[in-house]
C-alpha atoms as a PDB file:
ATOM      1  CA  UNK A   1       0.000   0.000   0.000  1.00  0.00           C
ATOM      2  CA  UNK A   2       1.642   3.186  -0.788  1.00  0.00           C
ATOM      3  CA  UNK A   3       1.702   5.793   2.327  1.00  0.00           C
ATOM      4  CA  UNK A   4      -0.565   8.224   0.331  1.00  0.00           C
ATOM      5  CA  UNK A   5      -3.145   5.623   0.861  1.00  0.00           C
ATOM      6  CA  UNK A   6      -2.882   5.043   4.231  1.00  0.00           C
ATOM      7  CA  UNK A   7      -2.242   8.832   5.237  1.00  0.00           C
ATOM      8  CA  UNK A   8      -5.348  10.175   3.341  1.00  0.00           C
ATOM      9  CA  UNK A   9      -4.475  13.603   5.155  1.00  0.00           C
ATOM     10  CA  UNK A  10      -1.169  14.644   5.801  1.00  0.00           C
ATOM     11  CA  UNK A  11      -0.392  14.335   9.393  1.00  0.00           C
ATOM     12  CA  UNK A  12       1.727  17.197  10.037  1.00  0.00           C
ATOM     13  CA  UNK A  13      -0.234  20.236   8.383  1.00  0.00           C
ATOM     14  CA  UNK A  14      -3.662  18.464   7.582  1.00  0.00           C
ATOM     15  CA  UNK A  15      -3.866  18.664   3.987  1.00  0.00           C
ATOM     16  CA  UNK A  16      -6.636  16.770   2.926  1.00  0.00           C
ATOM     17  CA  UNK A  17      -5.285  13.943  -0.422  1.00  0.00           C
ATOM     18  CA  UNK A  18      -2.133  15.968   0.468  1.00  0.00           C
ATOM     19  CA  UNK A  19       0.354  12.983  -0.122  1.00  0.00           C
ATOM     20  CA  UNK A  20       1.229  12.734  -3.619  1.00  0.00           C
ATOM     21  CA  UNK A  21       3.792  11.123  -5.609  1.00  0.00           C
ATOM     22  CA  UNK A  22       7.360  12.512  -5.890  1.00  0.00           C
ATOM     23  CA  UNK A  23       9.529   9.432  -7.783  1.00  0.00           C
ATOM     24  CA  UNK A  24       9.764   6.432  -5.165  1.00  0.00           C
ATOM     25  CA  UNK A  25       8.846   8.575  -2.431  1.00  0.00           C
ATOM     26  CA  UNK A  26       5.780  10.889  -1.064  1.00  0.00           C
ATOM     27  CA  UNK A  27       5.987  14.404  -0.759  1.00  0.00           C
ATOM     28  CA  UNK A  28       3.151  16.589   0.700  1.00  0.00           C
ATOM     29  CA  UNK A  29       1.960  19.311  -1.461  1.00  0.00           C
ATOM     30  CA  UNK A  30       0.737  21.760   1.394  1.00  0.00           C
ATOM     31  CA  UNK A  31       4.283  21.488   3.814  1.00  0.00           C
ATOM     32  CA  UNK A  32       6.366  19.726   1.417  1.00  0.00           C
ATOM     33  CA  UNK A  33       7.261  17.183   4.061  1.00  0.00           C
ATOM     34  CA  UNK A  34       8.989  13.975   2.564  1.00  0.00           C
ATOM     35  CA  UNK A  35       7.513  10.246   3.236  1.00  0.00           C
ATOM     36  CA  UNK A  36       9.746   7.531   2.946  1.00  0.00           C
ATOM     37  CA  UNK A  37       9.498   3.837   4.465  1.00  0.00           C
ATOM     38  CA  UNK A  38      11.871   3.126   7.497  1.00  0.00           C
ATOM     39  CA  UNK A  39      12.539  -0.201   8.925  1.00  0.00           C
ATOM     40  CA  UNK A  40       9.529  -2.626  10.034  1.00  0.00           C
ATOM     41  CA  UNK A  41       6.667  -0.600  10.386  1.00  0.00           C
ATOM     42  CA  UNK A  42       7.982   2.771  10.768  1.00  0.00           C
ATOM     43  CA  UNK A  43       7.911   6.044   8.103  1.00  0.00           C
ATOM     44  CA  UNK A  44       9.762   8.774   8.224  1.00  0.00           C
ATOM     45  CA  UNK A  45       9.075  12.539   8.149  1.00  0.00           C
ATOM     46  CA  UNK A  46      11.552  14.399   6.682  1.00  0.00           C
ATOM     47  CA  UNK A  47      10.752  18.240   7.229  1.00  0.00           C
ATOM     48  CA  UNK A  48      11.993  20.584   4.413  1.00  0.00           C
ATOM     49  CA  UNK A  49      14.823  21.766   6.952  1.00  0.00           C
ATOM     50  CA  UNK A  50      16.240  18.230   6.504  1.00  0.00           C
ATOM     51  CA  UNK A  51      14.897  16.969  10.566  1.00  0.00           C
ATOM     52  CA  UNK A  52      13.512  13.199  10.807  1.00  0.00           C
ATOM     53  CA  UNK A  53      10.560  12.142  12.420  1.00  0.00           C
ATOM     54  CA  UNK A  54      10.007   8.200  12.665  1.00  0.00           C
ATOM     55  CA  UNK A  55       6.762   7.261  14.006  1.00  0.00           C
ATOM     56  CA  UNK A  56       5.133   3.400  13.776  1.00  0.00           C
ATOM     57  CA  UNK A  57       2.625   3.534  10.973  1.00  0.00           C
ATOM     58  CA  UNK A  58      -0.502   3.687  13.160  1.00  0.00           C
ATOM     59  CA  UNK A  59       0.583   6.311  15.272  1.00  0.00           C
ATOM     60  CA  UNK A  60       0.885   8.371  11.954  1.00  0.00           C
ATOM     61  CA  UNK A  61      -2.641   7.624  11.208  1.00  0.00           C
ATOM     62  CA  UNK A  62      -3.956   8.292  14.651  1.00  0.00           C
ATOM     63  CA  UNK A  63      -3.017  11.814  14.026  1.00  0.00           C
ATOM     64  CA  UNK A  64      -5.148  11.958  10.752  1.00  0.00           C
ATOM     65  CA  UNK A  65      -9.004  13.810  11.035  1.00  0.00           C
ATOM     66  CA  UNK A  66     -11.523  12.013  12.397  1.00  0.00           C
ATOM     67  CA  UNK A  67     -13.514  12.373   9.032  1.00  0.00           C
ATOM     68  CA  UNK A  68     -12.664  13.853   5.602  1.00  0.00           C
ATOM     69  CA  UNK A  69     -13.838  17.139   5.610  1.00  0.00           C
ATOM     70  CA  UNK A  70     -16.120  18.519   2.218  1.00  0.00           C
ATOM     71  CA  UNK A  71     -14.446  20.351  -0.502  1.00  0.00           C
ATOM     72  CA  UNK A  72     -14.115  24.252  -0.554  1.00  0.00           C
ATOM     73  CA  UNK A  73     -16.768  26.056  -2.524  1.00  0.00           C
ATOM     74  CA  UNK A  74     -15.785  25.264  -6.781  1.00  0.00           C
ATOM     75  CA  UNK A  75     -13.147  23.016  -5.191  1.00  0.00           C
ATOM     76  CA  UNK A  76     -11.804  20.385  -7.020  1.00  0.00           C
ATOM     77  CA  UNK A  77      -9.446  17.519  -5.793  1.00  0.00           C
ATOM     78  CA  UNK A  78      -8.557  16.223  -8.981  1.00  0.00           C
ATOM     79  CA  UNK A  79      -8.680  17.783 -12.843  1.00  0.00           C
ATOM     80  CA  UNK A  80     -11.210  17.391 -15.152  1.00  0.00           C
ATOM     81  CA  UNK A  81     -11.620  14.641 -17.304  1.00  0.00           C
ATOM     82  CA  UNK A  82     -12.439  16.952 -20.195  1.00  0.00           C
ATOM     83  CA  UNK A  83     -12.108  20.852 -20.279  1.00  0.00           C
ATOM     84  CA  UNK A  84     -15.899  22.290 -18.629  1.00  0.00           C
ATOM     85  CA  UNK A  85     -16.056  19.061 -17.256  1.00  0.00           C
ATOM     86  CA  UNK A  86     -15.469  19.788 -13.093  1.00  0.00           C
ATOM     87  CA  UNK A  87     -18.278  23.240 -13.581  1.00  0.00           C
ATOM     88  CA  UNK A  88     -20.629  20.968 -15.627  1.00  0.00           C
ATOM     89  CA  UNK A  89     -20.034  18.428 -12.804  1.00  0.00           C
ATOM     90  CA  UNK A  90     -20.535  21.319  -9.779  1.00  0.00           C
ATOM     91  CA  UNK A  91     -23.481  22.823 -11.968  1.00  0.00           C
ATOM     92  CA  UNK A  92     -25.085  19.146 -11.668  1.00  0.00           C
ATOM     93  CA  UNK A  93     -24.434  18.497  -7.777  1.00  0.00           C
ATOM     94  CA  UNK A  94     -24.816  21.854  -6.726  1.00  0.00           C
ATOM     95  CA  UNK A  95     -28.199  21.885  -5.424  1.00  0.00           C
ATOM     96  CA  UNK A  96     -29.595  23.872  -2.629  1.00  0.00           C
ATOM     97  CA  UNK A  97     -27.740  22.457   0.540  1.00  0.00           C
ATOM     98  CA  UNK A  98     -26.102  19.716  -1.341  1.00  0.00           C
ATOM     99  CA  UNK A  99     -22.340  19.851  -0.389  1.00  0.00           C
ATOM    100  CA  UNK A 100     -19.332  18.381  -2.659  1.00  0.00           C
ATOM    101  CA  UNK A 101     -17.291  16.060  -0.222  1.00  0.00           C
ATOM    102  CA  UNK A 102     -15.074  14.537  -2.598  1.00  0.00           C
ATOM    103  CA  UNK A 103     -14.160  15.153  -6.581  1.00  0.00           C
ATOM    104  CA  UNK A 104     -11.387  12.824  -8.492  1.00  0.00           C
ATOM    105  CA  UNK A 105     -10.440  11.214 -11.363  1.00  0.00           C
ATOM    106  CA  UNK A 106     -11.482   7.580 -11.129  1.00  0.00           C
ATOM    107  CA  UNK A 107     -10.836   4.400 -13.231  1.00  0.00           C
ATOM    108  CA  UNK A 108     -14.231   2.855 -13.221  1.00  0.00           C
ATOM    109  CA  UNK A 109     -14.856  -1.042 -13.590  1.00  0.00           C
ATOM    110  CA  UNK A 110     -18.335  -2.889 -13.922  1.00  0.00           C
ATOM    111  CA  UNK A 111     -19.145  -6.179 -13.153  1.00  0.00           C
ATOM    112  CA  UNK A 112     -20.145  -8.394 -16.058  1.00  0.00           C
ATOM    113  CA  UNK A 113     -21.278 -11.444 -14.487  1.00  0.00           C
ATOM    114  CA  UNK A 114     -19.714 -14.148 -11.847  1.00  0.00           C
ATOM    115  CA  UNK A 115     -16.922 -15.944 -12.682  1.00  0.00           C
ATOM    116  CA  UNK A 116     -16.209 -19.704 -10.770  1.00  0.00           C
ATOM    117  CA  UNK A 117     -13.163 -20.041  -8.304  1.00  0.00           C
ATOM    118  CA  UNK A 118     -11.663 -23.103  -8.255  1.00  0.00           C
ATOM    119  CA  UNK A 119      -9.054 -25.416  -6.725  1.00  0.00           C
ATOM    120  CA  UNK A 120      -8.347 -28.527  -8.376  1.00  0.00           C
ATOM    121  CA  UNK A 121     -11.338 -29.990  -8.866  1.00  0.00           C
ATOM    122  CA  UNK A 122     -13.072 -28.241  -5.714  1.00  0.00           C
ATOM    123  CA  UNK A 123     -15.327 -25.882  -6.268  1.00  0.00           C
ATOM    124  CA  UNK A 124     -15.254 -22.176  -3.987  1.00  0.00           C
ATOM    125  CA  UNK A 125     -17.697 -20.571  -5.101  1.00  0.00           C
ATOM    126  CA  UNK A 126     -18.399 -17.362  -7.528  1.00  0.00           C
ATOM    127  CA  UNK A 127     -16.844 -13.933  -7.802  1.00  0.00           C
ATOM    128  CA  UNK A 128     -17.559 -11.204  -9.453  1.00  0.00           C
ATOM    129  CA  UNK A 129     -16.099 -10.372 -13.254  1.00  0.00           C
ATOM    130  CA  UNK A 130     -14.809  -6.947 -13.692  1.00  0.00           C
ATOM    131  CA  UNK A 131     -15.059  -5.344 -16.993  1.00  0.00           C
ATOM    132  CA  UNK A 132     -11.999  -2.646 -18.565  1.00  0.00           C
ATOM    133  CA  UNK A 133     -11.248   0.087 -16.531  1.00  0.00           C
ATOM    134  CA  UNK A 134     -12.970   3.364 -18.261  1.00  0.00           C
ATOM    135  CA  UNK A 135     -11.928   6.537 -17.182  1.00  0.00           C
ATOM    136  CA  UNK A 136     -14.153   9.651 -15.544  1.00  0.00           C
ATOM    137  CA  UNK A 137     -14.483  11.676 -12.436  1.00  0.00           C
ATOM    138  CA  UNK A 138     -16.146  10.526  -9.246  1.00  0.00           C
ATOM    139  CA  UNK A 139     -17.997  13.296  -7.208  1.00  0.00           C
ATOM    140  CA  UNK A 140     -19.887  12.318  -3.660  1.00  0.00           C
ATOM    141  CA  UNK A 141     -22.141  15.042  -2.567  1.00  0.00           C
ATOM    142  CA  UNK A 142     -23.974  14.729   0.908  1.00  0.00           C
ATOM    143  CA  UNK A 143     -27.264  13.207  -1.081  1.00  0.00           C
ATOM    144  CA  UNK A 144     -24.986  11.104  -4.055  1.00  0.00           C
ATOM    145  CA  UNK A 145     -22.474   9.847  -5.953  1.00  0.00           C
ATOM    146  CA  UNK A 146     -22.147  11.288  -9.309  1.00  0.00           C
ATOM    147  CA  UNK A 147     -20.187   9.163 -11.921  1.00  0.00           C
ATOM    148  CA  UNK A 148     -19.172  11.565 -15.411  1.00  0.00           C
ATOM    149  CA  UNK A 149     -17.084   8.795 -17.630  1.00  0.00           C
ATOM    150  CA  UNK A 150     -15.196  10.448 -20.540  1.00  0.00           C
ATOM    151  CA  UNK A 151     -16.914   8.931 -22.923  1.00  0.00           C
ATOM    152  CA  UNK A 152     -20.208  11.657 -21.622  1.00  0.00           C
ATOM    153  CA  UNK A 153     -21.861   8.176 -20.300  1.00  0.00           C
ATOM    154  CA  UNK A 154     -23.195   8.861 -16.337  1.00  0.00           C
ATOM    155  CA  UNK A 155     -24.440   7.352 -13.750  1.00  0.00           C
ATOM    156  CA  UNK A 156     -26.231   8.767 -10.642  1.00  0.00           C
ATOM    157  CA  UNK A 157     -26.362   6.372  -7.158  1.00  0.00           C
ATOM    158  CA  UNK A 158     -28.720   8.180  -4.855  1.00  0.00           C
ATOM    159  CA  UNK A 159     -27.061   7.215  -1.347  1.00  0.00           C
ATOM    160  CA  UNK A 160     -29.812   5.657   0.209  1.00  0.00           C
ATOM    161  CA  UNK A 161     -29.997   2.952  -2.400  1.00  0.00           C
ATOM    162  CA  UNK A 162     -26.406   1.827  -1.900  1.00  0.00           C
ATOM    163  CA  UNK A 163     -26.328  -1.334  -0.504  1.00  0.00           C
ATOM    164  CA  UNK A 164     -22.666  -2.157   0.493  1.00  0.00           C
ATOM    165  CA  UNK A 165     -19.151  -0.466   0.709  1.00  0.00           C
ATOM    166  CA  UNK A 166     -15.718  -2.377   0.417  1.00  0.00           C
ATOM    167  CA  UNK A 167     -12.738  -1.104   0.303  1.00  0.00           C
ATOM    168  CA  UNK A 168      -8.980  -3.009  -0.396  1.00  0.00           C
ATOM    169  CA  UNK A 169      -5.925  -0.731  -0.237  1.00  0.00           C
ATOM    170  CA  UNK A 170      -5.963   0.380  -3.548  1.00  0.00           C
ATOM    171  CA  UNK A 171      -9.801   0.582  -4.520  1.00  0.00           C
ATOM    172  CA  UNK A 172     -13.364   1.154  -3.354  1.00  0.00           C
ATOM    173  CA  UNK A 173     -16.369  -1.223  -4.413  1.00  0.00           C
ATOM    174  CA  UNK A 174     -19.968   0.133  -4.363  1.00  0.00           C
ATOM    175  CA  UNK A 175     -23.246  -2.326  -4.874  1.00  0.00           C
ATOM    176  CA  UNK A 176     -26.313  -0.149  -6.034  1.00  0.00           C
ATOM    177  CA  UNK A 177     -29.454  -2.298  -5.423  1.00  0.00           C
ATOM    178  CA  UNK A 178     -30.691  -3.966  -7.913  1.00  0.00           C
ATOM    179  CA  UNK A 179     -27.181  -2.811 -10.015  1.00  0.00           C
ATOM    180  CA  UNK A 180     -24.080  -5.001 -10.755  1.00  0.00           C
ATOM    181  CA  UNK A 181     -21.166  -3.858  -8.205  1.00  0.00           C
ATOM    182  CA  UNK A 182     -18.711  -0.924  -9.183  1.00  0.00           C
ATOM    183  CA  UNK A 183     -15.321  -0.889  -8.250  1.00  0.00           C
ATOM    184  CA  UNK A 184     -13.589   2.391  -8.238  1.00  0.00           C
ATOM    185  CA  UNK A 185      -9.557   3.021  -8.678  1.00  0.00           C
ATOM    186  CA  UNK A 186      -7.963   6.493  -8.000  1.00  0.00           C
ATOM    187  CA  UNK A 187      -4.603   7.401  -9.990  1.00  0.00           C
ATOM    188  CA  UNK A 188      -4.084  11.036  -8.224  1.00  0.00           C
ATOM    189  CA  UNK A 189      -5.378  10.249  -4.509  1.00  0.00           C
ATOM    190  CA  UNK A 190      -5.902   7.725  -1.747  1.00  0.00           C
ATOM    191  CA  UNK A 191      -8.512   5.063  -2.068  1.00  0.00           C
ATOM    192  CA  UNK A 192      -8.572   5.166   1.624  1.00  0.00           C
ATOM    193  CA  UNK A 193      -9.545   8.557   1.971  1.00  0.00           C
ATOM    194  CA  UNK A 194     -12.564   7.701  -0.394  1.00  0.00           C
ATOM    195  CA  UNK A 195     -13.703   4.917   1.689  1.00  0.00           C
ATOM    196  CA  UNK A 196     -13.706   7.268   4.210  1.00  0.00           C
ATOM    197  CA  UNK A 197     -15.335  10.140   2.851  1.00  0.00           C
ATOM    198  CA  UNK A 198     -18.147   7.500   1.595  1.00  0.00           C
ATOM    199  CA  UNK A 199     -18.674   5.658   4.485  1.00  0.00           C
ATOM    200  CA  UNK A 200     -18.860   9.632   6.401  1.00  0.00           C
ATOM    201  CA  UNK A 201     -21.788  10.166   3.866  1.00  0.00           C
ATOM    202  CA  UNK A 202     -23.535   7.062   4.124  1.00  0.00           C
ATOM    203  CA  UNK A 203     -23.379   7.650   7.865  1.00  0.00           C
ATOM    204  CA  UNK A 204     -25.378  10.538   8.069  1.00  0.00           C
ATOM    205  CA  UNK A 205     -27.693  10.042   5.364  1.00  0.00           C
ATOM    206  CA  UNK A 206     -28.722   7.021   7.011  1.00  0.00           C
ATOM    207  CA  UNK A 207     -29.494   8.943  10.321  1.00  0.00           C
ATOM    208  CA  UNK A 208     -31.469  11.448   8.288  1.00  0.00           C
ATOM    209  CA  UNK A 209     -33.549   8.652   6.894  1.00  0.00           C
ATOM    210  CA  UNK A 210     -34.125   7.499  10.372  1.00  0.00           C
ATOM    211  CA  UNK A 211     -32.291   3.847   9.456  1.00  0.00           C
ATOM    212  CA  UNK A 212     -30.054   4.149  12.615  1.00  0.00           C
ATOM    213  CA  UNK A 213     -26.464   3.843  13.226  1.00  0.00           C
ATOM    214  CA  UNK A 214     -24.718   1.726  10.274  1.00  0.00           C
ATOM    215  CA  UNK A 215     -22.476  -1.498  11.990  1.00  0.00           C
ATOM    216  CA  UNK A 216     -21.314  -3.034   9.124  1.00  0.00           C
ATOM    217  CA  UNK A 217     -20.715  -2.194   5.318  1.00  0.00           C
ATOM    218  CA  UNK A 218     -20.466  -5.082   3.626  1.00  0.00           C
ATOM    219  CA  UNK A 219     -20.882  -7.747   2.733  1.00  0.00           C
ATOM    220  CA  UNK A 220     -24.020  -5.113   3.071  1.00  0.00           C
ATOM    221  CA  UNK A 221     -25.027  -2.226   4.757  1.00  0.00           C
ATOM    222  CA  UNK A 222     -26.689  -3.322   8.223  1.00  0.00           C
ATOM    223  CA  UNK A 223     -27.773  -1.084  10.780  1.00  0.00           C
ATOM    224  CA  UNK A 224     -28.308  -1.355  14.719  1.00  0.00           C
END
């Protein structure tokens, strides 16, 4: 798992997707502090005045928001997938009271069907088949999750009819009932930090509803 993933925020100034690539290593683009892997479990810190601070890998998360915070007014966390693309995108989720909490370029994948697993002769059971990955940008309002592929095909998931949420350390997969399941990759920011976002989201718009407290997320959403 690269660090980016697991430090959605950066844990020294707070920058939100802050981590990004910088060769083998991970620089922050709000502090420009370096992350590197130390021994074990341990990353470094290295400040731009050249000081090193080693910390386990959990106590570097520990220090990360308790939730992803929404998007500045016309923010954008990624670029556009064509140009007009992010304002066409805010002009559709901009509705009275409806916040954007997260906006990226995605690779999206849809499954085509259930494939058999196998060993030897024994049979495990079914998984899902994934189709190509097509490019687009993601957006999760408070209400939504907005899916604008390049091709100008969309998709709009109300939040209340998503039925499950998993996450693996370098993608996000998302079940719309009565859908085939989504799986979501992110090329410019942490899959983590979209799990979280969503799972922030789905959290209070299941409280609104008056559905309860949500206790598990997959392999469906189940609440107290």
């Amino acid at each position: 798992m690269p660090i980016r993933d697991l430090l959605w925020a950066c844990p020294l100034c707070g920058a939100v997707g802050g981590l990004r690539a910088d060769g083998k290593l991970e620089r922050c683009r709000g502090c420009a502090t370096l992350f590197r892997r130390g021994t074990r479990s341990i990353i470094e810190a290295v400040a731009p005045d050249g000081s090193v601070d080693r910390r386990p890998a959990a106590a570097w998360a520990a220090r990360l928001p308790a939730e992803p915070p929404p998007l500045e007014p016309g923010g954008s966390a990624g670029p556009p997938s064509t140009p007009g693309a992010a304002a066409a995108s805010e002009a559709e989720t901009g509705g009275a009271g409806e916040r954007v909490r997260r906006r990226d370029r995605a690779l999206a994948r849809f499954a085509q069907g259930d494939e058999p697993i196998r060993r030897g002769r024994a049979f495990l059971g079914f998984m899902e088949r994934l189709g190509p990955a097509r490019p687009g940008v993601l957006t999760l309002t408070d209400d939504r999750l907005l899916l604008r592929l390049d091709d100008g095909e969309e998709h709009r998931w109300p939040l209340e009819r998503l039925a499950a949420l998993q996450a693996s350390s370098a993608t996000i997969q998302v079940r719309p009932r009565g859908e085939p399941i989504v799986s979501f990759a992110f090329p410019d920011t942490s899959a983590r930090l979209w799990e979280e976002s969503l799972a922030g989201a789905l959290r209070r718009k299941w409280r609104s509803l008056g559905r309860g407290e949500i206790a598990e997320f997959q392999p469906r959403i189940v609440a107290r």
